[in-house]
C-alpha atoms as a PDB file:
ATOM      1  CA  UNK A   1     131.406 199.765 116.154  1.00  0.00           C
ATOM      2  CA  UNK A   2     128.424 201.987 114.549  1.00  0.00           C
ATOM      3  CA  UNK A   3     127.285 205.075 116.706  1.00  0.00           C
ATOM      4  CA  UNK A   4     123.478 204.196 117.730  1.00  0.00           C
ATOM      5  CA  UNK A   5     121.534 207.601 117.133  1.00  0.00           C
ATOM      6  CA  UNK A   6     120.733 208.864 121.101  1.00  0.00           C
ATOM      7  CA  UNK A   7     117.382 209.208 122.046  1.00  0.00           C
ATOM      8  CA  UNK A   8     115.669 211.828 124.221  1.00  0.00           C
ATOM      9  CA  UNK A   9     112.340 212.301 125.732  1.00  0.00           C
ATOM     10  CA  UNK A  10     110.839 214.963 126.757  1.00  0.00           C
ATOM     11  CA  UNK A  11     109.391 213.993 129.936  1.00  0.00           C
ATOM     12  CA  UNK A  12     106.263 216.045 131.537  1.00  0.00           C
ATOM     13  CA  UNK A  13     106.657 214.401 135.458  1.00  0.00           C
ATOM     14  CA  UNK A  14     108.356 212.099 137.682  1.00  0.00           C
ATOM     15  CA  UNK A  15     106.589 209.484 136.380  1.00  0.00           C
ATOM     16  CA  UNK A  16     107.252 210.050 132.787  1.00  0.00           C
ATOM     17  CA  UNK A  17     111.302 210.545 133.773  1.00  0.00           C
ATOM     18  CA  UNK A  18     110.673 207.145 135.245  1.00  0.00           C
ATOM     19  CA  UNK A  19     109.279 205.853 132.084  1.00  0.00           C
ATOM     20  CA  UNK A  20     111.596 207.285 130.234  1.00  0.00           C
ATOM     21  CA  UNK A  21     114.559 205.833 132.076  1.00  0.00           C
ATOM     22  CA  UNK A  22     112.756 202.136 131.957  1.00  0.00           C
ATOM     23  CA  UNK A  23     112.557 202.133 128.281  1.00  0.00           C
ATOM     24  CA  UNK A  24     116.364 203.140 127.598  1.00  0.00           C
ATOM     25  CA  UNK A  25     116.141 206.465 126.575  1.00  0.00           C
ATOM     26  CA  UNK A  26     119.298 207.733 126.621  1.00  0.00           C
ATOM     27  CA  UNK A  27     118.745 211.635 128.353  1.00  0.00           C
ATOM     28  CA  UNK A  28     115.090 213.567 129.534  1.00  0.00           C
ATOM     29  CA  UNK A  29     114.110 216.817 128.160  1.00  0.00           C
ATOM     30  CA  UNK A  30     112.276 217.963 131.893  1.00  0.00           C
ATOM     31  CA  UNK A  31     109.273 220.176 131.114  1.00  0.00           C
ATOM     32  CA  UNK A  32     106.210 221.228 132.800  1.00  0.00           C
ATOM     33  CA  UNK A  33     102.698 221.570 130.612  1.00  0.00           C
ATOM     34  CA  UNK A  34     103.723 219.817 127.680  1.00  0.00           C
ATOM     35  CA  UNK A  35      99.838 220.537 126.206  1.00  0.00           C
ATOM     36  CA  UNK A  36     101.159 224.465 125.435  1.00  0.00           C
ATOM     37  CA  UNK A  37     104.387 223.280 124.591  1.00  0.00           C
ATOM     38  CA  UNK A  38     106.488 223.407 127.214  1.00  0.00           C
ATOM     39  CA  UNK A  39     107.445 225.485 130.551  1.00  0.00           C
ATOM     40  CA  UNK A  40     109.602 225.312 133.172  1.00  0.00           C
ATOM     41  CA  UNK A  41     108.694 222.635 135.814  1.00  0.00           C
ATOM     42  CA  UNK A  42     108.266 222.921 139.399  1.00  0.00           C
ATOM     43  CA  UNK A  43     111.670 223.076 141.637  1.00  0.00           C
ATOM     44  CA  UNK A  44     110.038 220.183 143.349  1.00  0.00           C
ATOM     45  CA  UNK A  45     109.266 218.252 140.184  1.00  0.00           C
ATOM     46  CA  UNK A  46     113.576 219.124 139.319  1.00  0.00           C
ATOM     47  CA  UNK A  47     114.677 218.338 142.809  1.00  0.00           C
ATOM     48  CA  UNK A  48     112.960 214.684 142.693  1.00  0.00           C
ATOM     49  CA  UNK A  49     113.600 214.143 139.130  1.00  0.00           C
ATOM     50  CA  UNK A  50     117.323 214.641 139.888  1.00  0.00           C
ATOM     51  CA  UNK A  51     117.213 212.297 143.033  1.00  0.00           C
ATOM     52  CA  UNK A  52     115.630 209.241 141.277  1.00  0.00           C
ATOM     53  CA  UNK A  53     116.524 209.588 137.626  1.00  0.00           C
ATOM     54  CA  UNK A  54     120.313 207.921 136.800  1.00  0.00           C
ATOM     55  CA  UNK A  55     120.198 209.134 132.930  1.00  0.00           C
ATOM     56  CA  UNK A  56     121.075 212.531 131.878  1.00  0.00           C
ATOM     57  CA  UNK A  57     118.619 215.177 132.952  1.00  0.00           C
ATOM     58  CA  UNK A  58     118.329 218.552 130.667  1.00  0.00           C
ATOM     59  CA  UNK A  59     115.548 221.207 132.228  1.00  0.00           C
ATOM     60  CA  UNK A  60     113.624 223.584 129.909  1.00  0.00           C
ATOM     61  CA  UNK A  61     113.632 226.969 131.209  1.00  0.00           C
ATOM     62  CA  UNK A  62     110.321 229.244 129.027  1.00  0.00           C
ATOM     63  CA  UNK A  63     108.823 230.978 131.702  1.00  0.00           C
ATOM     64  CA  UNK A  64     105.716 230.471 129.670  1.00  0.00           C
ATOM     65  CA  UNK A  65     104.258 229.253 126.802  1.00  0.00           C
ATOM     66  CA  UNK A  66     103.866 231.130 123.380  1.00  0.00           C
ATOM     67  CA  UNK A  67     106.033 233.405 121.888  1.00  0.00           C
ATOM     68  CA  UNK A  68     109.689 233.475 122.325  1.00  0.00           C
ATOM     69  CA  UNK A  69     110.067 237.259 122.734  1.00  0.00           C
ATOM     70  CA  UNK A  70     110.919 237.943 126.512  1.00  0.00           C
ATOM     71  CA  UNK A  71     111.086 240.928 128.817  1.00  0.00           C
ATOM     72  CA  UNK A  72     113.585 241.700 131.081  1.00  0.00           C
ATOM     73  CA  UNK A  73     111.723 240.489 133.921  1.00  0.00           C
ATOM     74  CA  UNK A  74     111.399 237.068 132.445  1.00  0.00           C
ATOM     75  CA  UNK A  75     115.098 236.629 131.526  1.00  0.00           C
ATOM     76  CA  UNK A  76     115.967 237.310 134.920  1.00  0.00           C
ATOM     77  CA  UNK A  77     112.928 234.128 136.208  1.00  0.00           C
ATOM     78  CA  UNK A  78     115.161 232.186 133.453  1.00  0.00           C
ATOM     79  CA  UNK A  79     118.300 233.213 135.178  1.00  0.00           C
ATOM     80  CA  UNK A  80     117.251 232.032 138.387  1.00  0.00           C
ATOM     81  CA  UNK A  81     115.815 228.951 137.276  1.00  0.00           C
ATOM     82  CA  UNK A  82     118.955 227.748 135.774  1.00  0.00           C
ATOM     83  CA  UNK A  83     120.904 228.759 138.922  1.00  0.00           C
ATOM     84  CA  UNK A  84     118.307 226.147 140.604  1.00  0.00           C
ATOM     85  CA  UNK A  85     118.920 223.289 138.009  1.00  0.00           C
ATOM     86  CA  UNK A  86     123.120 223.625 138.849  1.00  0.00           C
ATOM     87  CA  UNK A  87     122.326 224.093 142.480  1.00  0.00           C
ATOM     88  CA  UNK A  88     120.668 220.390 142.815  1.00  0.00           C
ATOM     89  CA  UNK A  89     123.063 219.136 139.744  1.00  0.00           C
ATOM     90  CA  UNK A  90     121.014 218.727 136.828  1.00  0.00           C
ATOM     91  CA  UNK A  91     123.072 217.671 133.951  1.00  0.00           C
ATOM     92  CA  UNK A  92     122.055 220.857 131.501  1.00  0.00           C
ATOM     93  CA  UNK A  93     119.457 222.992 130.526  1.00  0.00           C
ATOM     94  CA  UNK A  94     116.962 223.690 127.457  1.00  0.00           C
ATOM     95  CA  UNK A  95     116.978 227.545 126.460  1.00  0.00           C
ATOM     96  CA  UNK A  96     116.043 229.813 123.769  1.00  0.00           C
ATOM     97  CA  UNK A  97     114.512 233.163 122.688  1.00  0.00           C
ATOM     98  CA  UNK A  98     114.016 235.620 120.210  1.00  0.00           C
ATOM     99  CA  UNK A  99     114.374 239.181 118.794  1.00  0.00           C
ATOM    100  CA  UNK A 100     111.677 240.822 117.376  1.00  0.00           C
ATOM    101  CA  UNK A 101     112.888 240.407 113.765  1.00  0.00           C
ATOM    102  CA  UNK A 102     113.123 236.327 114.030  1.00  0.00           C
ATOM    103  CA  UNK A 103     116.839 236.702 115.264  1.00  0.00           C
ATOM    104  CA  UNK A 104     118.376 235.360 117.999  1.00  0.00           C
ATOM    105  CA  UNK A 105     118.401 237.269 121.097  1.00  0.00           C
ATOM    106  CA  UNK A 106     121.686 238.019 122.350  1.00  0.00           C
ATOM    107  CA  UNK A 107     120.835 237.756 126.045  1.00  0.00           C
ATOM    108  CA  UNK A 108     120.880 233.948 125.462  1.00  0.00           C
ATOM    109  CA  UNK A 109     124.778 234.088 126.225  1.00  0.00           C
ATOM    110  CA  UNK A 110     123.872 235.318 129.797  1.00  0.00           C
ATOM    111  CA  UNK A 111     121.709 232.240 129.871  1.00  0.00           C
ATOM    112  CA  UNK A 112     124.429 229.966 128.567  1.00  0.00           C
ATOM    113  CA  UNK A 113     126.612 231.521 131.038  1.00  0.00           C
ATOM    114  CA  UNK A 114     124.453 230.867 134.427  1.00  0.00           C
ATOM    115  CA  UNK A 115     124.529 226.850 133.032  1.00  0.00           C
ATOM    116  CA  UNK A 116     128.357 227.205 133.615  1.00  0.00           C
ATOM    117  CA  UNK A 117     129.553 223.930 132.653  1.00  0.00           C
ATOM    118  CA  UNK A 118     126.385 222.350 132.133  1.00  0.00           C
ATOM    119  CA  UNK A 119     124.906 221.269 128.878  1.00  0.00           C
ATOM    120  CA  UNK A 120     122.779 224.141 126.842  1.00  0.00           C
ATOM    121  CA  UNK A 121     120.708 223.004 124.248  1.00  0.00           C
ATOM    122  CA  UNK A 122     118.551 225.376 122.529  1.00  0.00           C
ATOM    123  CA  UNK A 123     115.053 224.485 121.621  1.00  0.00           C
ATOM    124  CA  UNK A 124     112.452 224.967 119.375  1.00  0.00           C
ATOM    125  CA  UNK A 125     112.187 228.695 119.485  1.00  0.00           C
ATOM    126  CA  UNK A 126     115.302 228.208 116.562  1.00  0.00           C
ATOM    127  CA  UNK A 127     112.106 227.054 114.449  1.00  0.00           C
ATOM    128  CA  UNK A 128     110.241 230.007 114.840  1.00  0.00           C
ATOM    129  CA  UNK A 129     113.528 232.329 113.807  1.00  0.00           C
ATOM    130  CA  UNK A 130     113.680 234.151 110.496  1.00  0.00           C
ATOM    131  CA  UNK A 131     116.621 232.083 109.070  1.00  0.00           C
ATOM    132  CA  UNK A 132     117.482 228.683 110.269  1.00  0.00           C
ATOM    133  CA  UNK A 133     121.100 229.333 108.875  1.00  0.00           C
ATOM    134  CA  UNK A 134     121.573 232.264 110.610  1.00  0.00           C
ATOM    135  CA  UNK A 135     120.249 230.770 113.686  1.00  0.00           C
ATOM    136  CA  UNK A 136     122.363 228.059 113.798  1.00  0.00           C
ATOM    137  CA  UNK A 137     125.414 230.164 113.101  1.00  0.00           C
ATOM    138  CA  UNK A 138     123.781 232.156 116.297  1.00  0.00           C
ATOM    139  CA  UNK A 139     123.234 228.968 118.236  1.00  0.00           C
ATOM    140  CA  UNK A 140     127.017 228.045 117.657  1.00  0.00           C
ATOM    141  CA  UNK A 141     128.407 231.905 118.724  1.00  0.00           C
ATOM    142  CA  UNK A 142     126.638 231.681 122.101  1.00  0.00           C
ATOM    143  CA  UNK A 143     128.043 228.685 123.062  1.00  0.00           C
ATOM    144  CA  UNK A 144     125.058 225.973 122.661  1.00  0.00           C
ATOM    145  CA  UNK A 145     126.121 222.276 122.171  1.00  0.00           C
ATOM    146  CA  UNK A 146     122.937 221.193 120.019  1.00  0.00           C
ATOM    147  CA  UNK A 147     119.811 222.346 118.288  1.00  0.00           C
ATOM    148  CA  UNK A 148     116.474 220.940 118.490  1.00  0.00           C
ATOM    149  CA  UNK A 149     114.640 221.278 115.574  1.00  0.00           C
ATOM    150  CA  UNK A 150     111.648 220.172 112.887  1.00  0.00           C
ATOM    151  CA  UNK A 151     113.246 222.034 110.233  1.00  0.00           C
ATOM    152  CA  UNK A 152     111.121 225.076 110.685  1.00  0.00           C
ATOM    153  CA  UNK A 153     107.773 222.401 109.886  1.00  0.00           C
ATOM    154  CA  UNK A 154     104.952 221.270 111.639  1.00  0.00           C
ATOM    155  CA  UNK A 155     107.126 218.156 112.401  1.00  0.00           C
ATOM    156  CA  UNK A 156     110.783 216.605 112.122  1.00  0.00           C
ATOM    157  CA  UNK A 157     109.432 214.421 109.517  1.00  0.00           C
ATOM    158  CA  UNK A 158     107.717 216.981 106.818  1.00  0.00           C
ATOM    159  CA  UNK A 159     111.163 219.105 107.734  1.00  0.00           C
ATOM    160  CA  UNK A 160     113.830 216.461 107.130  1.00  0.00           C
ATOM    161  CA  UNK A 161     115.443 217.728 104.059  1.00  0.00           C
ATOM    162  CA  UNK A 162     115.995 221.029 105.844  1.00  0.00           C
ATOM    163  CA  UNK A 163     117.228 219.173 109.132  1.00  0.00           C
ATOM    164  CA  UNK A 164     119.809 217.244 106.889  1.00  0.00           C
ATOM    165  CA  UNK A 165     121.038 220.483 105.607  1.00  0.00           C
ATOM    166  CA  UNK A 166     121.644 222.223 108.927  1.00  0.00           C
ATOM    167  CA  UNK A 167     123.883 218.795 110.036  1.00  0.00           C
ATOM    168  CA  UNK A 168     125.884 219.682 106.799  1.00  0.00           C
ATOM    169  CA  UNK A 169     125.697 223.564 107.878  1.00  0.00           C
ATOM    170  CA  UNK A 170     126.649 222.333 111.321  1.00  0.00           C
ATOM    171  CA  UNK A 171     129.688 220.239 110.371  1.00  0.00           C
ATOM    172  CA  UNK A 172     130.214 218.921 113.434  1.00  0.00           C
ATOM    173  CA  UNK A 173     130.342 222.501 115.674  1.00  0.00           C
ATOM    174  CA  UNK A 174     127.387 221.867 116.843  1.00  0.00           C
ATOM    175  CA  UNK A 175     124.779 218.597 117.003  1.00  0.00           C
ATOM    176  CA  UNK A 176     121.381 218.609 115.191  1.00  0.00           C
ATOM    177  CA  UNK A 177     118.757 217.015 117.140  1.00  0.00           C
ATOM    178  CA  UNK A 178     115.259 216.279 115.475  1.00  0.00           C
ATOM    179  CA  UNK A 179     112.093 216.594 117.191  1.00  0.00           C
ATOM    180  CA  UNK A 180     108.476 217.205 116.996  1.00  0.00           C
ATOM    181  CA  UNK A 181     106.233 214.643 115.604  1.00  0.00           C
ATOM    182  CA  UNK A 182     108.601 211.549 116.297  1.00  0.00           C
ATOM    183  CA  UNK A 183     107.195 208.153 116.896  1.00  0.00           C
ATOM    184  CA  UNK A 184     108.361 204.410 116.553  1.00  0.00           C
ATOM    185  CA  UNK A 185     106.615 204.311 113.276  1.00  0.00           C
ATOM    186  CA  UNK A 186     107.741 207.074 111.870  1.00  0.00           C
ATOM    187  CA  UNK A 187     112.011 207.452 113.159  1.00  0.00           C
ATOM    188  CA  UNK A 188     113.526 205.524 111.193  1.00  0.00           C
ATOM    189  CA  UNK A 189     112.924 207.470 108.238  1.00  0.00           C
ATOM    190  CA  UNK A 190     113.626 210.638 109.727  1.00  0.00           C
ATOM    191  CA  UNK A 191     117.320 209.650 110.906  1.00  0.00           C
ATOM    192  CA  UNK A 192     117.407 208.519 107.315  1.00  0.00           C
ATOM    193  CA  UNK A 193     116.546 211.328 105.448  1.00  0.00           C
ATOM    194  CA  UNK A 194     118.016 213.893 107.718  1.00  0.00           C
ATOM    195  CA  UNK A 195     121.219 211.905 109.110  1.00  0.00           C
ATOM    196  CA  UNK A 196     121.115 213.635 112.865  1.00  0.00           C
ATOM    197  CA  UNK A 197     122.687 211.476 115.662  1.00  0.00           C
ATOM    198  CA  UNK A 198     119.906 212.112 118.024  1.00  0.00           C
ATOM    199  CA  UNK A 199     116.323 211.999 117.872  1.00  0.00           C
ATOM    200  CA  UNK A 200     113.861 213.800 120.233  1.00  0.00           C
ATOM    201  CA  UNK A 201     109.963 212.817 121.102  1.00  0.00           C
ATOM    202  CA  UNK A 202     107.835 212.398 124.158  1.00  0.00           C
ATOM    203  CA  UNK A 203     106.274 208.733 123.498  1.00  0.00           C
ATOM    204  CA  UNK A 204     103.011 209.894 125.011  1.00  0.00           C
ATOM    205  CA  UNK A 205     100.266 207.507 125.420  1.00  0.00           C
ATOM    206  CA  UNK A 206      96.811 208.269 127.520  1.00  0.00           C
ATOM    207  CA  UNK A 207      97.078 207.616 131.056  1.00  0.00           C
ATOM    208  CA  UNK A 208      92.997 206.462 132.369  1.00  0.00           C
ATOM    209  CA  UNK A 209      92.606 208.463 135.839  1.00  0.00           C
ATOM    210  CA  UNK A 210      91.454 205.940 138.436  1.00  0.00           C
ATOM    211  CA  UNK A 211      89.190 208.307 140.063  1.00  0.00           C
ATOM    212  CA  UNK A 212      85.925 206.311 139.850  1.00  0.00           C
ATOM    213  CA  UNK A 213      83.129 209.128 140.327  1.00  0.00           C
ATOM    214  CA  UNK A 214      83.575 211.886 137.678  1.00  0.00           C
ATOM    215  CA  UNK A 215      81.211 215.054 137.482  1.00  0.00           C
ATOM    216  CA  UNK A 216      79.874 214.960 134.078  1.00  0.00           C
ATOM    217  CA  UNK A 217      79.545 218.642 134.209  1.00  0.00           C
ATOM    218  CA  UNK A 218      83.168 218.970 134.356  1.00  0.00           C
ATOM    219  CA  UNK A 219      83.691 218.617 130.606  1.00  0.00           C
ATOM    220  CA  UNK A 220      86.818 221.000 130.076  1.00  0.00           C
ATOM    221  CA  UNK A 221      88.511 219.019 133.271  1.00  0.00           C
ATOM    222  CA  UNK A 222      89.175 215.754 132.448  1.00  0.00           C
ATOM    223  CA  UNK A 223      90.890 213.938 134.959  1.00  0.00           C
ATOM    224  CA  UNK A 224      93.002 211.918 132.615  1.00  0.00           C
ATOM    225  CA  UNK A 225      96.344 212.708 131.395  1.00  0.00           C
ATOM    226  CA  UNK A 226      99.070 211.739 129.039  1.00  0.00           C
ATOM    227  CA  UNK A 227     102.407 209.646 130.680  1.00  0.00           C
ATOM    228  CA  UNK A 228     105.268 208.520 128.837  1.00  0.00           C
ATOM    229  CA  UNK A 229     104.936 204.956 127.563  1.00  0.00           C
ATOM    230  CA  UNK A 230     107.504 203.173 128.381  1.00  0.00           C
ATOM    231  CA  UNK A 231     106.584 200.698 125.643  1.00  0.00           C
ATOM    232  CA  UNK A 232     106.745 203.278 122.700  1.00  0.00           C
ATOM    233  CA  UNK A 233     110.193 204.268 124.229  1.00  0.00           C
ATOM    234  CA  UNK A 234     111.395 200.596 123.839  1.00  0.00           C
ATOM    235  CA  UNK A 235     110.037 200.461 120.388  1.00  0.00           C
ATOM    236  CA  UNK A 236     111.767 203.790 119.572  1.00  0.00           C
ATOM    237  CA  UNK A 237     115.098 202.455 121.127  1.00  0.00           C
ATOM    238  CA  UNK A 238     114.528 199.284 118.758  1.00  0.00           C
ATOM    239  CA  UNK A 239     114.018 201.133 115.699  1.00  0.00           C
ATOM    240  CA  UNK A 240     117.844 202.811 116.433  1.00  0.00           C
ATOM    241  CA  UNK A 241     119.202 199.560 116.800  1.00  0.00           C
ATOM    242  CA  UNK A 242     118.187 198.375 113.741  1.00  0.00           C
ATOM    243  CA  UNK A 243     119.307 201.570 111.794  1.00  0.00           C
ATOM    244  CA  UNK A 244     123.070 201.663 113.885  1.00  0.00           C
ATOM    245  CA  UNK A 245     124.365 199.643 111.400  1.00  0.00           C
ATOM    246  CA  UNK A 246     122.740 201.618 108.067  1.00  0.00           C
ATOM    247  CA  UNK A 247     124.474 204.318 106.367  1.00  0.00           C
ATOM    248  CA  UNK A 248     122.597 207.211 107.299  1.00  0.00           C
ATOM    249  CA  UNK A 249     121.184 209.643 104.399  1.00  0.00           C
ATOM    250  CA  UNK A 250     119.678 206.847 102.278  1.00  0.00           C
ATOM    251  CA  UNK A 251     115.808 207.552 102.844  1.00  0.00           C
ATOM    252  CA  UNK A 252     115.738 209.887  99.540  1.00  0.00           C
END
């Protein structure tokens, strides 16, 4: 029987986990402040996540947002926040970081480590390396099961013909997971052109605040916010249906 391409979501709350789970995504990406790309979330938001959630849960652990260059001090928050995602049982955790140069840093093994056996994926800090090959071959050394990457582009879709590369780079040591950008309307011909057998994207939609009085002087704080959709999941988990039974690769 074909291999349906998995689907993750990177999930900002309870709520969007929740989503997430109701629309059939397969495994949650758990972050906090998605708007800056991504932290670490609360141990609160992790402990209830993990109580409620049945799918897969992987936990990103940036102890801020930009770059990926950390001191000591910070790889030692990361340290401890892994220990808390094995402590209430999380099924793996999200890591990454850099050297100076673009290469990556070595201290990730200690990271890798902590997770014991739990899943490490490393994220999106392998786009802002030097050299994706030599990344990957980095990823691989430390011990990381997949990759998430847009090729080193803005998005997964604009970096496709370097994301089908690293799967052939890969050759099965390690799994190539695409991300940044994704959509319903637009996977399809991503897992086409790049032939990855899973797909990563948050399938945001606006979420209207029910507060009914709103200072209007209170521009820069607006008390809506952006949820999961658990429609746009479903219509993302449709689209890999319909492609299970294509030959991957065929999107030129």
């Amino acid at each position: 029987m074909p291999r349906q391409t998995l689907l993750e979501v990177a999930a900002g709350s309870l709520a969007s986990a929740l989503a997430a789970q109701e629309g059939g995504a397969d495994r949650v990406e758990l972050c906090g402040s998605l708007a800056e790309g991504g932290i670490t979330p609360s141990c609160g938001v992790i402990a209830l996540v993990r109580d409620r959630v049945r799918i897969p849960i992987y936990v990103l652990i940036r102890p801020r947002g930009g770059d990926f260059l950390y001191e000591d001090a910070e790889f030692e928050i990361m340290q401890r926040d892994i220990e808390t995602c094995v402590h209430l049982g999380c099924d793996g955790v999200v890591i990454g970081a850099l050297n100076a140069d673009g290469s990556v840093d070595p201290r990730c093994r200690e990271l890798v480590s902590a997770a014991g056996t739990l899943g490490v994926t490393f994220h999106r800090a392998f786009d802002a390396s030097a050299s994706l090959p030599r990344a990957l071959d980095e990823a691989i050394a430390i011990g990381c099961e997949r990759v998430l990457t847009s090729g080193g582009c803005a998005n997964a879709l604009q970096g496709s013909k370097v994301i089908a590369g690293l799967v052939q780079q890969a050759a099965g040591r390690i799994t190539i997971m695409a991300g940044a950008g994704i959509r319903s309307t637009n996977l399809a011909e991503v897992v086409r052109r790049s032939g990855v057998d899973e797909v990563h994207g948050s399938a945001r939609a606006v979420h209207r605040s029910l507060m009914r009085y709103r200072n209007p002087a209170l521009q820069d704080l607006s008390p809506d916010t952006e949820r999961t959709s658990v429609a746009e999941v479903r219509a993302m988990k449709e689209r890999l249906k319909a492609l299970a039974h294509l030959p991957k690769g065929a999107g030129g």
